[in-house]
C-alpha atoms as a PDB file:
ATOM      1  CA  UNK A   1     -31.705 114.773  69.099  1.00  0.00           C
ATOM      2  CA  UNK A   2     -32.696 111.699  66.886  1.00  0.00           C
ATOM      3  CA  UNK A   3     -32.228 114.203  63.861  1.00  0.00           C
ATOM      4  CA  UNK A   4     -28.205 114.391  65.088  1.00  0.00           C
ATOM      5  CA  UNK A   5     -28.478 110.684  65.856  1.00  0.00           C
ATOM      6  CA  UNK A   6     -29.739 109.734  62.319  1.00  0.00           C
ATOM      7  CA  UNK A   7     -27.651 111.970  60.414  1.00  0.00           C
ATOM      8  CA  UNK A   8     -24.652 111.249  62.814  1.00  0.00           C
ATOM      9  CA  UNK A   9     -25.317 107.092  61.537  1.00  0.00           C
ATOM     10  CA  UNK A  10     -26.117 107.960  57.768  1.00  0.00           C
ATOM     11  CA  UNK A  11     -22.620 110.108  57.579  1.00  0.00           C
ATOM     12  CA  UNK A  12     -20.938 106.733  59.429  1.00  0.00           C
ATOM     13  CA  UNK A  13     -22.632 104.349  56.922  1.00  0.00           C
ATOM     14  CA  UNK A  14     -21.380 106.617  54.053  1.00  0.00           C
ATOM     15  CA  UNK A  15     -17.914 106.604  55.174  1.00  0.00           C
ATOM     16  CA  UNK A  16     -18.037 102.511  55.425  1.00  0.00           C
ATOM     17  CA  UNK A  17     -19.400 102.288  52.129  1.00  0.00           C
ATOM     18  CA  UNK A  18     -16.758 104.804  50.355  1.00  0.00           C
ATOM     19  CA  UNK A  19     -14.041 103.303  52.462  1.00  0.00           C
ATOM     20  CA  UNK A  20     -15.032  99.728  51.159  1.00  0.00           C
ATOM     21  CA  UNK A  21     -15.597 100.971  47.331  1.00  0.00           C
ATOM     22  CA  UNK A  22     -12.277 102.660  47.111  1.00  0.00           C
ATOM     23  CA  UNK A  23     -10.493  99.502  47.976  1.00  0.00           C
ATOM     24  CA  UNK A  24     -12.091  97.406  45.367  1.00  0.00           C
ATOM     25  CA  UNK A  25     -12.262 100.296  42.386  1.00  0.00           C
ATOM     26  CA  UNK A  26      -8.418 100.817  43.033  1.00  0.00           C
ATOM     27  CA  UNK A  27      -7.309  97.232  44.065  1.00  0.00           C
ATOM     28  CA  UNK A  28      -4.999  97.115  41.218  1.00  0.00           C
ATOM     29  CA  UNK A  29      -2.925 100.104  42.761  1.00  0.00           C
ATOM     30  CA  UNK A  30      -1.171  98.380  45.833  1.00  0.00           C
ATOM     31  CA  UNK A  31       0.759 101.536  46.638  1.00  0.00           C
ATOM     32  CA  UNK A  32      -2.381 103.584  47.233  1.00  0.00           C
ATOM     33  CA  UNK A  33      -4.059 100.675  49.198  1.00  0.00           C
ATOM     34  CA  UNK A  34      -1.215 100.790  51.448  1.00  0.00           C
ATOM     35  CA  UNK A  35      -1.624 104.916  51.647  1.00  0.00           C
ATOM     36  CA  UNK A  36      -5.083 104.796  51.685  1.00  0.00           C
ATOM     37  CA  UNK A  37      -5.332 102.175  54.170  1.00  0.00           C
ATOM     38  CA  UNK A  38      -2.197 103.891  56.839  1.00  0.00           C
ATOM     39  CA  UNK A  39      -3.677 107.149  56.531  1.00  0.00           C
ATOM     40  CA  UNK A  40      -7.383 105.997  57.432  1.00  0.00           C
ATOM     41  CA  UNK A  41      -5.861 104.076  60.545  1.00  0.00           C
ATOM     42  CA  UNK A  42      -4.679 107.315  61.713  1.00  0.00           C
ATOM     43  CA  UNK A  43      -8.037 108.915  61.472  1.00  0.00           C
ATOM     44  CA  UNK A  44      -9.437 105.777  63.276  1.00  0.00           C
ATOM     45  CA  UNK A  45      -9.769 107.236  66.335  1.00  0.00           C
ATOM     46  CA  UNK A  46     -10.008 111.005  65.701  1.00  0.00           C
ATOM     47  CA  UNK A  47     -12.111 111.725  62.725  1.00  0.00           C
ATOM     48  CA  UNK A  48     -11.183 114.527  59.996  1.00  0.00           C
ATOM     49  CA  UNK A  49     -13.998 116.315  61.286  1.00  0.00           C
ATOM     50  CA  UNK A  50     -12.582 116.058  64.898  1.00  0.00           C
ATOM     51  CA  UNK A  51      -9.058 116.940  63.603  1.00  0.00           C
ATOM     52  CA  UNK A  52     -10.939 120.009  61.957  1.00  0.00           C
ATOM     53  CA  UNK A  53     -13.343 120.847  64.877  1.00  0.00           C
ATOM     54  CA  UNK A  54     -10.333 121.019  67.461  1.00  0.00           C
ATOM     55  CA  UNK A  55      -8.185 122.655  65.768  1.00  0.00           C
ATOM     56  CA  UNK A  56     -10.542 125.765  64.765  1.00  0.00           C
ATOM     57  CA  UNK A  57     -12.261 125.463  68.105  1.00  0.00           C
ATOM     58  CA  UNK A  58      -8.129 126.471  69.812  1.00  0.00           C
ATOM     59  CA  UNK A  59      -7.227 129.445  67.183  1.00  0.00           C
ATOM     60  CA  UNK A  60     -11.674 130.205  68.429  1.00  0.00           C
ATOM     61  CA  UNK A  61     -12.748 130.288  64.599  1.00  0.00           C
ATOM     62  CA  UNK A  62     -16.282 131.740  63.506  1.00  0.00           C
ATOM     63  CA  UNK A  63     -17.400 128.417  62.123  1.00  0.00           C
ATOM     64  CA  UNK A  64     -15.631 125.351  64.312  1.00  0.00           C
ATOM     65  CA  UNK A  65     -17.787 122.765  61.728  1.00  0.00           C
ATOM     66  CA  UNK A  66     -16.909 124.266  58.029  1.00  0.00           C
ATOM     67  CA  UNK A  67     -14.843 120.982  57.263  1.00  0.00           C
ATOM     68  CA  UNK A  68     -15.771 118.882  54.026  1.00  0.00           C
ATOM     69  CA  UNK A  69     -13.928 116.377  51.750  1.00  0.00           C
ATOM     70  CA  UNK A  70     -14.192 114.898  48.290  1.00  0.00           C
ATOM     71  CA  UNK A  71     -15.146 111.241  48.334  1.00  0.00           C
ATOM     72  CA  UNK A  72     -12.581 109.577  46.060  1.00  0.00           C
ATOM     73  CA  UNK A  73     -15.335 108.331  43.876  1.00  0.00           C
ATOM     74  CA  UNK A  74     -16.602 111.896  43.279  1.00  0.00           C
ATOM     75  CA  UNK A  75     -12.717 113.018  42.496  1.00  0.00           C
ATOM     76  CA  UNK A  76     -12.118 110.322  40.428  1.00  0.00           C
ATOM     77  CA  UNK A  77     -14.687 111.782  38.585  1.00  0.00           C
ATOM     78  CA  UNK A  78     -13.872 115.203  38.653  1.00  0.00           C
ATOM     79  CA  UNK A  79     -10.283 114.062  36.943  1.00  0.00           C
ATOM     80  CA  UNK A  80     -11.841 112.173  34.004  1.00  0.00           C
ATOM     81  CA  UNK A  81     -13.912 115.312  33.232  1.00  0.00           C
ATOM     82  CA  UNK A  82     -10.988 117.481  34.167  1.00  0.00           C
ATOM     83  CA  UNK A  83      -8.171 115.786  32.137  1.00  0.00           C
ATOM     84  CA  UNK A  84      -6.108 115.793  34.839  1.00  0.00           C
ATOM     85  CA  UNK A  85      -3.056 113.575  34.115  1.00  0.00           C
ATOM     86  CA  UNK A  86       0.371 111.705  35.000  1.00  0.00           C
ATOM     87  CA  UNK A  87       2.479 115.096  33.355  1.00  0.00           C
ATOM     88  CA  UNK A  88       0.222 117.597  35.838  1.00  0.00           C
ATOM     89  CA  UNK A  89       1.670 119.464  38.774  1.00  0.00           C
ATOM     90  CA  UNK A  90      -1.726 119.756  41.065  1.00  0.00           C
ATOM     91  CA  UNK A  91      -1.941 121.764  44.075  1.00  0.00           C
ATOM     92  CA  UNK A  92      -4.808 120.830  46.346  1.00  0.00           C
ATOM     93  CA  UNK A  93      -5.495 124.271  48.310  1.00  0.00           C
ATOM     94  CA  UNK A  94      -7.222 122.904  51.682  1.00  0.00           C
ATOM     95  CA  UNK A  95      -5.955 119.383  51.616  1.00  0.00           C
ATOM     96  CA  UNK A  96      -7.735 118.608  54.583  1.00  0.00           C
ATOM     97  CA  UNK A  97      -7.195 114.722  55.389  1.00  0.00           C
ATOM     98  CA  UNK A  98      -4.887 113.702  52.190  1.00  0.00           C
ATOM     99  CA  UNK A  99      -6.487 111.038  50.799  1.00  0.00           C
ATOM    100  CA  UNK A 100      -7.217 113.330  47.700  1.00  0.00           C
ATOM    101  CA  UNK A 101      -3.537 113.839  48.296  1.00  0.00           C
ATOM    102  CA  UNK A 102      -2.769 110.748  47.823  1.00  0.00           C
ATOM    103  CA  UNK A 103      -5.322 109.324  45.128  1.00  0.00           C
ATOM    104  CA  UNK A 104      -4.025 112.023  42.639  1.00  0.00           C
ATOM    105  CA  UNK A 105      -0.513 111.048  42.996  1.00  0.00           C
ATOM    106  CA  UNK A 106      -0.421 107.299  43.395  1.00  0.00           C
ATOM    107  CA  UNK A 107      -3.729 106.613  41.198  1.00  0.00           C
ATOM    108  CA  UNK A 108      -3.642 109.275  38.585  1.00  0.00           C
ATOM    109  CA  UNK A 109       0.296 109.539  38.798  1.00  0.00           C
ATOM    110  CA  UNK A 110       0.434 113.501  39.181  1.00  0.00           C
ATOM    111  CA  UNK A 111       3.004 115.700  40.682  1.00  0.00           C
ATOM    112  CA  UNK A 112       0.987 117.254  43.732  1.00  0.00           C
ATOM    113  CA  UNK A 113       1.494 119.742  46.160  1.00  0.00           C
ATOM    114  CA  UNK A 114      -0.822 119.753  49.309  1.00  0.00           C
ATOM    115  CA  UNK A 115      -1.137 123.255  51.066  1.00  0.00           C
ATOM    116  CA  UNK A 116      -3.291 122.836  54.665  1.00  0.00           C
ATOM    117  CA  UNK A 117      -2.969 124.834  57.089  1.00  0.00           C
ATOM    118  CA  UNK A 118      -4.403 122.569  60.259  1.00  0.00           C
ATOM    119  CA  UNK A 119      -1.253 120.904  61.325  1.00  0.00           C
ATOM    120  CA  UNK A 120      -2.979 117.383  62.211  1.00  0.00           C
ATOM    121  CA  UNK A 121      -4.209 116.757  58.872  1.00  0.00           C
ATOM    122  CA  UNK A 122      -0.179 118.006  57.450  1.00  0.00           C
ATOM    123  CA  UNK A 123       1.153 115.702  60.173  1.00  0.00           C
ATOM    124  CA  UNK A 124      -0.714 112.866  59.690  1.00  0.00           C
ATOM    125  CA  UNK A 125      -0.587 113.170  55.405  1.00  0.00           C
ATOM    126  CA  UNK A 126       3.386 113.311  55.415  1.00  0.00           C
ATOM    127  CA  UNK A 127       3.615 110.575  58.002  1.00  0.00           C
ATOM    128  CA  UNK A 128       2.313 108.429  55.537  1.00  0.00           C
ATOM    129  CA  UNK A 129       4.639 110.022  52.917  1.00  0.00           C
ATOM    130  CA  UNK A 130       7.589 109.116  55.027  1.00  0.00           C
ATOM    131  CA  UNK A 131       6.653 105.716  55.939  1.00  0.00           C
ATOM    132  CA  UNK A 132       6.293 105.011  51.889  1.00  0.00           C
ATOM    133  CA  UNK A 133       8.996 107.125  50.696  1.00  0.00           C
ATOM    134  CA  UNK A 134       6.459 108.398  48.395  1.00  0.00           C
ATOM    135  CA  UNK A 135       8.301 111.502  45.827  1.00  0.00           C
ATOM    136  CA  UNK A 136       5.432 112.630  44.405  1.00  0.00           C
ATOM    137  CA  UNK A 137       3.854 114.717  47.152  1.00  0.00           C
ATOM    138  CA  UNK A 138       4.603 117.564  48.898  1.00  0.00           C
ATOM    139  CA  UNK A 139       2.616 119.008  51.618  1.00  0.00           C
ATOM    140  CA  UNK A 140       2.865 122.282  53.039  1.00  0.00           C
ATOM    141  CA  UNK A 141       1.445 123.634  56.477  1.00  0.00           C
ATOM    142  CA  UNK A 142       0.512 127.026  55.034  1.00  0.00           C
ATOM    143  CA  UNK A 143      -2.334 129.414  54.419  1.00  0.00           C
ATOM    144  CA  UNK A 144      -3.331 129.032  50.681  1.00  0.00           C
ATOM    145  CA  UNK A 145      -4.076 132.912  50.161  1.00  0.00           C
ATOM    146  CA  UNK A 146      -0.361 133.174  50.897  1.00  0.00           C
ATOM    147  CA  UNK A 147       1.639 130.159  49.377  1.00  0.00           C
ATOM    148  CA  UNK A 148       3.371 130.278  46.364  1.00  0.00           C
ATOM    149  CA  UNK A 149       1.898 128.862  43.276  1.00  0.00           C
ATOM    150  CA  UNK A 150       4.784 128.303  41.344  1.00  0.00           C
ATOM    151  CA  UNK A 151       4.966 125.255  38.783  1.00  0.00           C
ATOM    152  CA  UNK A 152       0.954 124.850  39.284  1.00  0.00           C
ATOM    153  CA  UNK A 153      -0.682 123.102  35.684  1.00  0.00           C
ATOM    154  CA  UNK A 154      -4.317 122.269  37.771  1.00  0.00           C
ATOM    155  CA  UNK A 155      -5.392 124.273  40.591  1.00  0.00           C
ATOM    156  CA  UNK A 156      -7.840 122.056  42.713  1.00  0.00           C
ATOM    157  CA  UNK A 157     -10.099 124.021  45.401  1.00  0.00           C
ATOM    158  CA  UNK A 158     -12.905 122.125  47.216  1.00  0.00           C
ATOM    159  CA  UNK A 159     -14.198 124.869  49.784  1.00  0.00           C
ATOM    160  CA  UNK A 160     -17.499 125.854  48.903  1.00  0.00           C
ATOM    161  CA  UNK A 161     -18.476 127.603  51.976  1.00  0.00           C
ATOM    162  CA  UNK A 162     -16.171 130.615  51.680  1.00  0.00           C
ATOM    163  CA  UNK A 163     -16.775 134.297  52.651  1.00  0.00           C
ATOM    164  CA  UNK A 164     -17.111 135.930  49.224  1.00  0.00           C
ATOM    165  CA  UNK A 165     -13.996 137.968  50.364  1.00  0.00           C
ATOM    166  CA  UNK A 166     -11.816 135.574  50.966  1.00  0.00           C
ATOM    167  CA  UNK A 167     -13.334 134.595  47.445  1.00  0.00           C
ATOM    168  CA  UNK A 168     -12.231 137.442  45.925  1.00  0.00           C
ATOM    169  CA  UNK A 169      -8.760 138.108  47.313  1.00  0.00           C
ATOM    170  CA  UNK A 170      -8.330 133.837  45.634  1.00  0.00           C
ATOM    171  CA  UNK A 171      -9.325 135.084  42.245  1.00  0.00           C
ATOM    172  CA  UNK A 172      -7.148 137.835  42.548  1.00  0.00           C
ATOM    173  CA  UNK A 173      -4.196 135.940  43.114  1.00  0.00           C
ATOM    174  CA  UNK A 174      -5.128 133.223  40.621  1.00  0.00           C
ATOM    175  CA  UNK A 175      -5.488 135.358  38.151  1.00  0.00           C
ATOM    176  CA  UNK A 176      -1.584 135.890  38.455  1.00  0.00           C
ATOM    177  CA  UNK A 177      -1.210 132.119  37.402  1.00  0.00           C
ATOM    178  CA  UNK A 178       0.375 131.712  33.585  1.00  0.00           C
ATOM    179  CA  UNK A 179      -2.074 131.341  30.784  1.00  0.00           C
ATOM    180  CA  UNK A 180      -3.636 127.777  30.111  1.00  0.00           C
ATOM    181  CA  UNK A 181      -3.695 126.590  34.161  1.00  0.00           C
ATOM    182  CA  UNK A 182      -7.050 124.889  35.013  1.00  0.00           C
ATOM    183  CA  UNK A 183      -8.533 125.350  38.105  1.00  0.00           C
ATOM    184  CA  UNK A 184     -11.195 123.418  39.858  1.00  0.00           C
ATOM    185  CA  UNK A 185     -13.660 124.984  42.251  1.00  0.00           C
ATOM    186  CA  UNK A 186     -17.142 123.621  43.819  1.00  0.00           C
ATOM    187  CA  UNK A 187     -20.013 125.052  43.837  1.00  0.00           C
ATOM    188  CA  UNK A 188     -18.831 128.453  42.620  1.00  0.00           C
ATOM    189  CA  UNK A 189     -16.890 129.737  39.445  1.00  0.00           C
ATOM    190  CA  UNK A 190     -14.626 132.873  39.462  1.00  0.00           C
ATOM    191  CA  UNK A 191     -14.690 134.714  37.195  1.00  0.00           C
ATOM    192  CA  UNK A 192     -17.883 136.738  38.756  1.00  0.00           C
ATOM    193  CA  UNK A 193     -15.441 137.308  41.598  1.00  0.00           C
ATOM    194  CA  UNK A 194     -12.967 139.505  39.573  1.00  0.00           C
ATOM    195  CA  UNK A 195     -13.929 142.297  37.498  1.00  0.00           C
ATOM    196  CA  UNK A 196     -11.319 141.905  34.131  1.00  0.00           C
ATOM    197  CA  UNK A 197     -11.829 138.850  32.341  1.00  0.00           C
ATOM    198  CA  UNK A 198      -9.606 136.644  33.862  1.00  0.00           C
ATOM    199  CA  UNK A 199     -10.965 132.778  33.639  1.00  0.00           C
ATOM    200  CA  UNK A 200     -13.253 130.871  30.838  1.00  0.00           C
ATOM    201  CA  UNK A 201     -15.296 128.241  31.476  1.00  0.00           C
ATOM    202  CA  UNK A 202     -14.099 125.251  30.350  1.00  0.00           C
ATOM    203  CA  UNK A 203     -17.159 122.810  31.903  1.00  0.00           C
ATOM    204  CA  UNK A 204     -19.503 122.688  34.571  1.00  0.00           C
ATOM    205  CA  UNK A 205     -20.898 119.589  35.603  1.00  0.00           C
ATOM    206  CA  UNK A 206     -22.653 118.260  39.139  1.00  0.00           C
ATOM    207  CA  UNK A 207     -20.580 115.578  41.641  1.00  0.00           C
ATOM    208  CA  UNK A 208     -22.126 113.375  44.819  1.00  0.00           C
ATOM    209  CA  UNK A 209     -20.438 115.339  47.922  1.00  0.00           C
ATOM    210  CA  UNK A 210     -21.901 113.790  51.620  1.00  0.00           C
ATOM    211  CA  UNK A 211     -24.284 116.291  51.335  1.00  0.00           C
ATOM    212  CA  UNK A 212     -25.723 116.191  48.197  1.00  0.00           C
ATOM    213  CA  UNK A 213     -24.956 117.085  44.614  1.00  0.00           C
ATOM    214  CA  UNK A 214     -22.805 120.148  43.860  1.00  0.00           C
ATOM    215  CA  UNK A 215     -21.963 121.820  40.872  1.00  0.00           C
ATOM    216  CA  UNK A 216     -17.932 121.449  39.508  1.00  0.00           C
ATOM    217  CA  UNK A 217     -16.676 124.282  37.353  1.00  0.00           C
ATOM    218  CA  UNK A 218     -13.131 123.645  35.635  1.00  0.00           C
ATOM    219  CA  UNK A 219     -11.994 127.070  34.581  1.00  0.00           C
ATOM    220  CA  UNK A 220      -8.658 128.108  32.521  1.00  0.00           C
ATOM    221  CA  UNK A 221      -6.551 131.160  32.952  1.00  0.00           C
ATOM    222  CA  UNK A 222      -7.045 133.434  29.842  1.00  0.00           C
ATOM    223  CA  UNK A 223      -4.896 136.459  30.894  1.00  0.00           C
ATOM    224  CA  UNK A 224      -1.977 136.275  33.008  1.00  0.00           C
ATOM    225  CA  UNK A 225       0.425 138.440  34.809  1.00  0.00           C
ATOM    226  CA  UNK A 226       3.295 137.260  36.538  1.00  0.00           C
ATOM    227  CA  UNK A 227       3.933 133.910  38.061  1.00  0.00           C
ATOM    228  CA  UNK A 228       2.787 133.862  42.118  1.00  0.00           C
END
């Protein structure tokens, strides 16, 4: 019990510290202060987690607690190495709460597309988009294995706890993308998921997540088929 309680007040005390860092790191962008800020109000009272936790708890999921996020610092990050910029078209597979939504958009000035499938986290993300009358995002209520692709530059996928399956049936269809589209996975790369050589390795490098350090790999389609 004072395990839960510990880790319950270290997880809190991260979140305060994040939330208080991204304001003064991206001061200088009002528009995502005034995203950033709306959407955390909605979450003020209901946690991602929570949002997470009910939702797979109703449709009686396996796992009700596989639910992460990356901090903006670590993203910001992740971008510079990446090269991610203002001409991109990124689609965030597993949005979850938005704010990556909304950092790559309104800080790094990228077309972005943001497929979730747990409708709080879609309703809450284009509330915000609504209230701002912001063009640059579009988010979808849809199951990532499924959605269309189309017009994707920089593929961004943060679930690292996924069934190699499910694994495999992603790196099938990604492999469908056109040649010279980056994609971005944690802790896992591909291309050992598919057995024609499909993705290179671009760079691998390791990222603070709110459990520890992870590995990033930034891979590049090498042999495409026809667009998803």
């Amino acid at each position: 019990m004072l395990k839960l309680i510990w880790l319950g007040l270290k997880v809190k005390w991260q979140e305060c510290r994040e939330f208080v860092y991204v304001l003064w790191r991206f001061r200088s962008c009002q528009t995502f202060l005034s995203g950033y800020c709306l959407l955390a109000a909605l979450y003020l009272f209901s946690s991602p987690y929570t949002v997470s936790r009910r939702y797979l708890k109703w449709i009686n999921a396996d796992d009700v607690y596989s639910y992460g996020e990356t901090p903006l610092t670590s993203l910001a990050e992740i971008a510079d190495r990446t090269g991610i910029h203002a001409e991109d078209h990124v689609f965030e597979l597993g949005a979850g709460s938005g704010f990556t939504a909304l950092w790559l958009s309104l800080v790094k000035g990228c077309r972005v597309t943001a497929i979730e499938w747990v409708p709080g986290f879609v309703y809450r993300l284009n509330w915000v988009v609504r209230v701002l009358k912001l063009s640059g995002i579009e988010v979808r209520c849809e199951d990532y294995l499924k959605a269309s692709l189309e017009n994707a530059t920089v593929i961004y996928l943060f679930a690292s706890n996924l069934d190699d399956l499910i694994v495999n049936e992603l790196a099938e269809r990604l492999a469908a993308l056109p040649l010279g589209t980056r994609i971005v996975t944690v802790s896992y790369p591909l291309q050992p998921y598919i057995e024609r050589p499909v993705f290179a390795l671009v760079d691998q490098f390791e990222v603070c997540f709110p459990w520890g350090r992870a590995d990033v790999y930034v891979q590049e389609v090498i042999s495409g088929q026809n667009i998803l």
